[in-house]
PDB file of N, CA and C in Angstrom:
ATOM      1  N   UNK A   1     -44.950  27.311  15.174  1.00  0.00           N
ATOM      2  CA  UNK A   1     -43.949  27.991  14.372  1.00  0.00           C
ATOM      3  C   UNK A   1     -44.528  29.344  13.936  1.00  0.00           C
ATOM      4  N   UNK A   2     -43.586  30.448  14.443  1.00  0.00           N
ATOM      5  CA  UNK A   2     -43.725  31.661  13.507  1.00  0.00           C
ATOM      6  C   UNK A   2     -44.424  32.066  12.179  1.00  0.00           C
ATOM      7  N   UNK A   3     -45.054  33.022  11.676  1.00  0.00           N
ATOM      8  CA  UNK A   3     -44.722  33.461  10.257  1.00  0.00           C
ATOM      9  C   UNK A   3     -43.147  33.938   9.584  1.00  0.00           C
ATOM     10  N   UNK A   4     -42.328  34.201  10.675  1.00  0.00           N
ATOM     11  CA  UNK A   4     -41.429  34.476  10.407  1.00  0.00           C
ATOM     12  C   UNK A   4     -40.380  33.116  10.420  1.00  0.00           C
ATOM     13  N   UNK A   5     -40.681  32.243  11.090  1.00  0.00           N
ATOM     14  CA  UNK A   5     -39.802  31.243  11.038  1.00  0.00           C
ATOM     15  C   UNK A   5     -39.995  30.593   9.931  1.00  0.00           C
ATOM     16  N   UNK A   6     -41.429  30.286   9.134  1.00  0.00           N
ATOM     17  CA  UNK A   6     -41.493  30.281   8.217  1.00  0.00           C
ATOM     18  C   UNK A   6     -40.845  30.278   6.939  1.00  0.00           C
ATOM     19  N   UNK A   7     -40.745  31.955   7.268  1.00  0.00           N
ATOM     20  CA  UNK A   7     -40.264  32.425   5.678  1.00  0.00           C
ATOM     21  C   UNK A   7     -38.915  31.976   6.072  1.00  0.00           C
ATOM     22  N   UNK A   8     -38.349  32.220   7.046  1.00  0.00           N
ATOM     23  CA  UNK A   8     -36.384  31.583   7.042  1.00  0.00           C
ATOM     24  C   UNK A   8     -36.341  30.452   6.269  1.00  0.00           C
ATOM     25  N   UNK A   9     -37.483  29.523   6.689  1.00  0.00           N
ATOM     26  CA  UNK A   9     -37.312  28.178   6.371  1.00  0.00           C
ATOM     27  C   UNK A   9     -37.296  27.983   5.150  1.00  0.00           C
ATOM     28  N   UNK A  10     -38.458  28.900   4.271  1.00  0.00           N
ATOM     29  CA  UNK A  10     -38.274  28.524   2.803  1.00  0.00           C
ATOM     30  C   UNK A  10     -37.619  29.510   2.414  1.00  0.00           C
ATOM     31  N   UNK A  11     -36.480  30.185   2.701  1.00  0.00           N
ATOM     32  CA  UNK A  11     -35.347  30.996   2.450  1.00  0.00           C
ATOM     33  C   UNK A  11     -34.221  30.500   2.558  1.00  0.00           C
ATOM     34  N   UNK A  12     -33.895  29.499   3.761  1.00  0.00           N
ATOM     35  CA  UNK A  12     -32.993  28.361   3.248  1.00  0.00           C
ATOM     36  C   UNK A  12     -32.864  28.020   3.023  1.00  0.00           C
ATOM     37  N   UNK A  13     -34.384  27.234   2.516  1.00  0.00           N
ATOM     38  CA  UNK A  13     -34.491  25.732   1.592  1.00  0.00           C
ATOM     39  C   UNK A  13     -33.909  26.536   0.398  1.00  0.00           C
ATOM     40  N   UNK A  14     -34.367  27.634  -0.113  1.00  0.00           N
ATOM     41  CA  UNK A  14     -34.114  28.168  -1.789  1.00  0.00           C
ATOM     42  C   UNK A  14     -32.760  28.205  -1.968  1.00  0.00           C
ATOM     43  N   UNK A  15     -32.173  28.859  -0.966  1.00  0.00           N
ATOM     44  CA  UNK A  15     -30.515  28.991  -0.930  1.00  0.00           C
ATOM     45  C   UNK A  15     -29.678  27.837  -0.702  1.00  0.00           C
ATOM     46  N   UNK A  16     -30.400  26.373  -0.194  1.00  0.00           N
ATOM     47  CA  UNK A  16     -29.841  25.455  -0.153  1.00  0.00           C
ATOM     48  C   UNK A  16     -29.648  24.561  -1.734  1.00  0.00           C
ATOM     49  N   UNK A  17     -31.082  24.936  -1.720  1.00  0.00           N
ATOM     50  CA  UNK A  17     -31.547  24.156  -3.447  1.00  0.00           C
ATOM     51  C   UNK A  17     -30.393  24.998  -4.690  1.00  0.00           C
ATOM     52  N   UNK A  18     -30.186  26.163  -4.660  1.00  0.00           N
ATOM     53  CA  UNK A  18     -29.384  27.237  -5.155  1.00  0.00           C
ATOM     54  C   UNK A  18     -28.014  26.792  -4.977  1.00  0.00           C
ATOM     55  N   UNK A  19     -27.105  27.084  -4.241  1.00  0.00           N
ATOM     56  CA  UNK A  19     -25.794  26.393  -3.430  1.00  0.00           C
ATOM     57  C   UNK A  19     -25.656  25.188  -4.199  1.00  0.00           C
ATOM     58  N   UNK A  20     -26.804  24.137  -4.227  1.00  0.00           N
ATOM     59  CA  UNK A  20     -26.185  22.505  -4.798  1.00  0.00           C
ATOM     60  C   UNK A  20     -26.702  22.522  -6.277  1.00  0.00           C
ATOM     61  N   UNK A  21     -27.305  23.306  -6.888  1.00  0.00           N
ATOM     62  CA  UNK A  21     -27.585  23.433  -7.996  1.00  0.00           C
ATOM     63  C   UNK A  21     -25.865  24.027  -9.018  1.00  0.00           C
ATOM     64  N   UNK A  22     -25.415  24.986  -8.101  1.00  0.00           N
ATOM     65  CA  UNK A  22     -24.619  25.907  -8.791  1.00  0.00           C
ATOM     66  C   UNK A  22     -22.782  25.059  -8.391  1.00  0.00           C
ATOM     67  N   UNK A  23     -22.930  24.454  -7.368  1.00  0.00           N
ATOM     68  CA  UNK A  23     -21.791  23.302  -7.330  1.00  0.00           C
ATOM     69  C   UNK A  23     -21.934  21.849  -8.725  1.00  0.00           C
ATOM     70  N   UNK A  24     -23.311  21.414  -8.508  1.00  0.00           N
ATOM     71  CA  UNK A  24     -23.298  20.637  -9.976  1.00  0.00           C
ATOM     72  C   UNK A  24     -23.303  21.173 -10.879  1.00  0.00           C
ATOM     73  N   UNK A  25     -23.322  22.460 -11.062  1.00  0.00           N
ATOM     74  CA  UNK A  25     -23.358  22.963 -12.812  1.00  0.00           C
ATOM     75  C   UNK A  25     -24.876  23.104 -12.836  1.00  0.00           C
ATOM     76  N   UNK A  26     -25.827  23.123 -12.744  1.00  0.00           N
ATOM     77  CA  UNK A  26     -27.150  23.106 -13.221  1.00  0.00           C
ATOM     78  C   UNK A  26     -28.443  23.545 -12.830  1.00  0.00           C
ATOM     79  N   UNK A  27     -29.273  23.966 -13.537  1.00  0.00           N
ATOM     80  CA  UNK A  27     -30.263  25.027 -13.396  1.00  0.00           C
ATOM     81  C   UNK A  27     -30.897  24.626 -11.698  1.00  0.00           C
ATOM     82  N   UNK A  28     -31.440  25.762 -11.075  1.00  0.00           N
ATOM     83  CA  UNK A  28     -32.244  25.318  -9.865  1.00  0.00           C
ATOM     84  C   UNK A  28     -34.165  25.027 -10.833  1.00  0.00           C
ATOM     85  N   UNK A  29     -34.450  23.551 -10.356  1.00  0.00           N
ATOM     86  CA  UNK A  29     -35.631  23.477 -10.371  1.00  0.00           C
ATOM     87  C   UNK A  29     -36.766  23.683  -9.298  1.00  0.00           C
ATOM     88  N   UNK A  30     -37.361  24.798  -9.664  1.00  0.00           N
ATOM     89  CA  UNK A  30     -38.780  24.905  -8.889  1.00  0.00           C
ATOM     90  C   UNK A  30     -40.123  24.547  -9.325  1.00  0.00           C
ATOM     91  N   UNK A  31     -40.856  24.788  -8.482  1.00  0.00           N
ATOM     92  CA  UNK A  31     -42.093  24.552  -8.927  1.00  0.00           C
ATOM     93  C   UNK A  31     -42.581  25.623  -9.255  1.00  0.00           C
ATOM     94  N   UNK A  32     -43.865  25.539 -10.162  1.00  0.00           N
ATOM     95  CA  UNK A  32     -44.157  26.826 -10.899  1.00  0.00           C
ATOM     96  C   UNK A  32     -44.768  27.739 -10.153  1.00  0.00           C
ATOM     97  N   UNK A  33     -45.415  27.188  -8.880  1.00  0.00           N
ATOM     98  CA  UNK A  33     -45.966  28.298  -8.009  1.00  0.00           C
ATOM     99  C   UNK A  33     -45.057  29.042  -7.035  1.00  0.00           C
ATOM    100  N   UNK A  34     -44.045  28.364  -6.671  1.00  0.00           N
ATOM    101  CA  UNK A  34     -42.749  28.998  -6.398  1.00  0.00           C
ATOM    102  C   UNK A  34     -42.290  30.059  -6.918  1.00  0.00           C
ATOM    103  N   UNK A  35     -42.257  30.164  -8.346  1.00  0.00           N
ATOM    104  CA  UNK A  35     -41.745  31.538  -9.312  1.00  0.00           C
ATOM    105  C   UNK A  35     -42.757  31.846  -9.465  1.00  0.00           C
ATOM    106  N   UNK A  36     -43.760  31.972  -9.499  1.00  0.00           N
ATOM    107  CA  UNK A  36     -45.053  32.485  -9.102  1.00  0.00           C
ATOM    108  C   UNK A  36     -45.223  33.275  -8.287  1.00  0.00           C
ATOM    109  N   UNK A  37     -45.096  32.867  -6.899  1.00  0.00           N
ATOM    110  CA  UNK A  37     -44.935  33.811  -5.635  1.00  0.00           C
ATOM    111  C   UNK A  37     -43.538  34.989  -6.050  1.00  0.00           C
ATOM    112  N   UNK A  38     -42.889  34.124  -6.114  1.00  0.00           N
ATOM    113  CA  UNK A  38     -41.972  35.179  -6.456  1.00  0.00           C
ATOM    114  C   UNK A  38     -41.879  36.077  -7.446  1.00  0.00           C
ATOM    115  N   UNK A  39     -42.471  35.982  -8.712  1.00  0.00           N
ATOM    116  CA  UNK A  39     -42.974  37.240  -9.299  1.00  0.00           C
ATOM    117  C   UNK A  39     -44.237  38.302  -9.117  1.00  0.00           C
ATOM    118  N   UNK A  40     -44.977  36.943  -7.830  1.00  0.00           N
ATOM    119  CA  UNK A  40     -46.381  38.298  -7.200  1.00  0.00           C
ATOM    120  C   UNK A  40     -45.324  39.147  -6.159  1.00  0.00           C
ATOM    121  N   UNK A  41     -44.584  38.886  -5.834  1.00  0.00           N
ATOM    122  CA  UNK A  41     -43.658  39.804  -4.717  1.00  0.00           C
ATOM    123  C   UNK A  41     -43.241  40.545  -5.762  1.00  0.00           C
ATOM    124  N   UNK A  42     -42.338  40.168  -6.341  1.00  0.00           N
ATOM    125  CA  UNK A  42     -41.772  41.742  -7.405  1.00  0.00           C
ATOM    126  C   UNK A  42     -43.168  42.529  -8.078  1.00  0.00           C
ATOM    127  N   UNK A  43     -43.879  41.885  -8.350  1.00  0.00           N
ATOM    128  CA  UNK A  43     -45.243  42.693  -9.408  1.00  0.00           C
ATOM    129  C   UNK A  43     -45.660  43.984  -8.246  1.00  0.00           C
ATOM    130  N   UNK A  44     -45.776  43.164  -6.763  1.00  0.00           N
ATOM    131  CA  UNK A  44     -46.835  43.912  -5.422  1.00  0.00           C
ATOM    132  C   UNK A  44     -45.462  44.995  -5.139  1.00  0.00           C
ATOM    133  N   UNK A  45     -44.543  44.824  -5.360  1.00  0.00           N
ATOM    134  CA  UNK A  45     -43.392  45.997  -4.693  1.00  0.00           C
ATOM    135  C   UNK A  45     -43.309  46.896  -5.721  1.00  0.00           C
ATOM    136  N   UNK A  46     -43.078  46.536  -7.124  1.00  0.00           N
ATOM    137  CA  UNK A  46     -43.428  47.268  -8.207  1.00  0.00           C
ATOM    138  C   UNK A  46     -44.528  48.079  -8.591  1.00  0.00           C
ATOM    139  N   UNK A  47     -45.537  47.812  -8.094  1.00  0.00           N
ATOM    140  CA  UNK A  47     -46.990  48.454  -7.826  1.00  0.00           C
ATOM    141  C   UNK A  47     -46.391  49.998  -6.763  1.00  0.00           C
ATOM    142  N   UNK A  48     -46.090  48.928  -5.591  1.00  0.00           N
ATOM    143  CA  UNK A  48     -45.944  50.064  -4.625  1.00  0.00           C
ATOM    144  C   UNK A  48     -44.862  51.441  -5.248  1.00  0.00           C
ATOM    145  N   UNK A  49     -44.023  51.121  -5.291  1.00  0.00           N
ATOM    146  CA  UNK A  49     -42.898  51.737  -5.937  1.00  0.00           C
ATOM    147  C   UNK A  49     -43.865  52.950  -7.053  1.00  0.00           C
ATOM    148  N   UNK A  50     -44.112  52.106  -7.808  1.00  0.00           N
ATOM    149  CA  UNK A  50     -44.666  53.080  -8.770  1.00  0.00           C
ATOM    150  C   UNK A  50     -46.061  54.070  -8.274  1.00  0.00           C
ATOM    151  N   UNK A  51     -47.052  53.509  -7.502  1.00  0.00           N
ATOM    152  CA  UNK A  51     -47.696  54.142  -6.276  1.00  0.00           C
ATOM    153  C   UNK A  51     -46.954  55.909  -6.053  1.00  0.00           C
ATOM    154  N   UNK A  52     -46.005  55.294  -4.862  1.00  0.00           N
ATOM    155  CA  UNK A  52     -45.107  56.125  -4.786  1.00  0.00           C
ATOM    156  C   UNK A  52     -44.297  57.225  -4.888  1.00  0.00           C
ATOM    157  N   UNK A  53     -43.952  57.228  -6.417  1.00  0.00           N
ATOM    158  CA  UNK A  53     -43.097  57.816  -7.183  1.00  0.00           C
ATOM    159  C   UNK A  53     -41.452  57.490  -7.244  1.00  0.00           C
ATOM    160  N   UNK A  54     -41.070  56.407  -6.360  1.00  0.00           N
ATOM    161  CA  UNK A  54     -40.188  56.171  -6.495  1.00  0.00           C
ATOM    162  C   UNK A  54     -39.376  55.470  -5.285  1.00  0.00           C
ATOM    163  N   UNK A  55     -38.403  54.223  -5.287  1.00  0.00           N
ATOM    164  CA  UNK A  55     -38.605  53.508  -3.867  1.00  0.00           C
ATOM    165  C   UNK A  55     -37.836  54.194  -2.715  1.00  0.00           C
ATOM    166  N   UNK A  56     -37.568  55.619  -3.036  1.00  0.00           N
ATOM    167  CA  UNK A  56     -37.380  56.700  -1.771  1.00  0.00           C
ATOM    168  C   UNK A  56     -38.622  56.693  -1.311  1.00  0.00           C
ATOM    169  N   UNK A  57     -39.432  56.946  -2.235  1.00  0.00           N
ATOM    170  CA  UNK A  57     -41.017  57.750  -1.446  1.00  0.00           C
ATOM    171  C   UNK A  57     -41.978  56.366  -0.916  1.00  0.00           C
ATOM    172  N   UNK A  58     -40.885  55.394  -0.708  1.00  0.00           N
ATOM    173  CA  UNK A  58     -42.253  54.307  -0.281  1.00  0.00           C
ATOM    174  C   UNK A  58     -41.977  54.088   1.532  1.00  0.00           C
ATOM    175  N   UNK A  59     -41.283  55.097   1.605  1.00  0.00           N
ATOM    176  CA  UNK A  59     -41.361  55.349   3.509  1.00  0.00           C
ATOM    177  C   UNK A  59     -40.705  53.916   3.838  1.00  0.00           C
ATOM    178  N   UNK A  60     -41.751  53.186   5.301  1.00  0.00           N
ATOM    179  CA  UNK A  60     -40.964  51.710   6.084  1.00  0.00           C
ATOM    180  C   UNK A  60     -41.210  50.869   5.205  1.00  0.00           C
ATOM    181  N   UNK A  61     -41.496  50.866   3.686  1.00  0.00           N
ATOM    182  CA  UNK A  61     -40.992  49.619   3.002  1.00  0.00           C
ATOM    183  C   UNK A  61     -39.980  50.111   1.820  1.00  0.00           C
ATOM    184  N   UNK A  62     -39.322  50.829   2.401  1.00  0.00           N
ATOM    185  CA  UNK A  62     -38.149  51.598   1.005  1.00  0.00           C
ATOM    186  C   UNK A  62     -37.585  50.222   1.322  1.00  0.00           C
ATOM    187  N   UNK A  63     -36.625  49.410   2.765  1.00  0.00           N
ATOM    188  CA  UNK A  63     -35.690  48.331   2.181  1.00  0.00           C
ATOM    189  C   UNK A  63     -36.415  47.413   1.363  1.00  0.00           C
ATOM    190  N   UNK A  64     -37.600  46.959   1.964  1.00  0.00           N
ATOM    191  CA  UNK A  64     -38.288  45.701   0.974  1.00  0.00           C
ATOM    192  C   UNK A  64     -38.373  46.158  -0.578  1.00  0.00           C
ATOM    193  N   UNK A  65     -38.902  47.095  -0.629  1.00  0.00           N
ATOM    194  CA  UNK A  65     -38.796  47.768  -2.337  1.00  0.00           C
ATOM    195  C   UNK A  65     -37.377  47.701  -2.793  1.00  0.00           C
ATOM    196  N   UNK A  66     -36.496  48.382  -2.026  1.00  0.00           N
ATOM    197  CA  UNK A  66     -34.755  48.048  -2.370  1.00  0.00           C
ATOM    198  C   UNK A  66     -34.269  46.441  -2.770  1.00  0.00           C
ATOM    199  N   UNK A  67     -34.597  45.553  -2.178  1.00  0.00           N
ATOM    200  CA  UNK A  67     -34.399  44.286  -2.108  1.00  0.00           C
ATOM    201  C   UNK A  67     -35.234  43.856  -3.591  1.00  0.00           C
ATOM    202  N   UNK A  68     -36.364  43.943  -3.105  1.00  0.00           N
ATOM    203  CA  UNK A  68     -37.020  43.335  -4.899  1.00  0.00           C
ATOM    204  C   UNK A  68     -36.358  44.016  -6.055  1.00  0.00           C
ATOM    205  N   UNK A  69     -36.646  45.446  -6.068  1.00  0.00           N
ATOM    206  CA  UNK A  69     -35.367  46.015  -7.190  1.00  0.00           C
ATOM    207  C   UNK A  69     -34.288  45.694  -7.368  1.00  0.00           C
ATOM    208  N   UNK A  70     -33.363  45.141  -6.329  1.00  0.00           N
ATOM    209  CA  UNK A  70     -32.218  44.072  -6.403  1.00  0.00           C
ATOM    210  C   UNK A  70     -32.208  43.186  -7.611  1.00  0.00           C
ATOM    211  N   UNK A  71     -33.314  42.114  -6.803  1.00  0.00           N
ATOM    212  CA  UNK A  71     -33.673  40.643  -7.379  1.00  0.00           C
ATOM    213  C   UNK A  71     -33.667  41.181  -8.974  1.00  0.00           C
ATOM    214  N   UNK A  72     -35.239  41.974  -9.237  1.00  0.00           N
ATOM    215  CA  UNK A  72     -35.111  42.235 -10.859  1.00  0.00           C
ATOM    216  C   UNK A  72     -34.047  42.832 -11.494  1.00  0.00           C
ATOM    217  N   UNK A  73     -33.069  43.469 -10.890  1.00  0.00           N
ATOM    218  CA  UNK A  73     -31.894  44.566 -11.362  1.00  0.00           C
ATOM    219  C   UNK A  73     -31.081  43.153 -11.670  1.00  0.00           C
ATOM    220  N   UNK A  74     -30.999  42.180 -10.953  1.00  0.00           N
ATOM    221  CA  UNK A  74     -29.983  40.904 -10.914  1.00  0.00           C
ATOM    222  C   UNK A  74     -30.377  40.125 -12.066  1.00  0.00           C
ATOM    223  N   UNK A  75     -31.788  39.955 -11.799  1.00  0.00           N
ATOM    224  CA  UNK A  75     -32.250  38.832 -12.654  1.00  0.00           C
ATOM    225  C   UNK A  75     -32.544  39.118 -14.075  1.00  0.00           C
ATOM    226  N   UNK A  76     -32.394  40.856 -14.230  1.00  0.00           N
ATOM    227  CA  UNK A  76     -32.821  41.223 -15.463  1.00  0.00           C
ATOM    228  C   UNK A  76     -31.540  41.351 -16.511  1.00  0.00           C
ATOM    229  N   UNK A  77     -30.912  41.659 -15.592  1.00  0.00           N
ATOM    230  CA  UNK A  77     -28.878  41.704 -15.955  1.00  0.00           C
ATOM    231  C   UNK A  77     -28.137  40.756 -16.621  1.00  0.00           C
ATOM    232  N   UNK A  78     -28.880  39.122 -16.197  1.00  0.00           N
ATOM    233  CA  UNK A  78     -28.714  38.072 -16.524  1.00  0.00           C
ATOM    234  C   UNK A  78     -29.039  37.893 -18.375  1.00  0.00           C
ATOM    235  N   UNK A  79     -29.791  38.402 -18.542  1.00  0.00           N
ATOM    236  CA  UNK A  79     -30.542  38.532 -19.835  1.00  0.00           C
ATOM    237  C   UNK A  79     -30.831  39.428 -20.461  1.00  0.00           C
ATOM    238  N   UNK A  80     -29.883  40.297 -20.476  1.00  0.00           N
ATOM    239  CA  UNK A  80     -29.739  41.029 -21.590  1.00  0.00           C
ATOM    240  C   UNK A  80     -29.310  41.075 -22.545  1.00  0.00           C
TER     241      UNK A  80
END
């Protein structure tokens, strides 16, 4: 198996776990290293970004920087 088949795999699993969480009404449970990884991905794109000067100036990873700025723009929106 891929590195890339990989990540699909635990990209569906999340969106699957997500999907049946949000049909029962109720929070998605992960594990803590799960949101873990996923806040070293926003922290490492946020680095870059700020690197940078801004996620124009981060060249062939402007979409990946676009995408994490997503996630936190989404997830930060939630809680305000």
């Amino acid at each position: 198996m891929t590195e890339a088949e990989q990540l699909l795999i635990a990209a569906a699993d999340l969106n699957e776990r997500a999907k049946a969480c949000e049909a029962a009404r109720h929070e998605v449970r992960l594990p803590p290293e799960v949101v873990a990884t996923i806040a070293y991905f926003l922290t490492t794109c946020g680095r870059i970004a700020a690197r940078a000067g801004g996620i124009r100036a981060t060249g062939p990873q402007e979409a990946l920087i676009e995408h994490a700025h997503d996630i936190a723009r989404t997830h930060l929106g939630e809680f305000k």
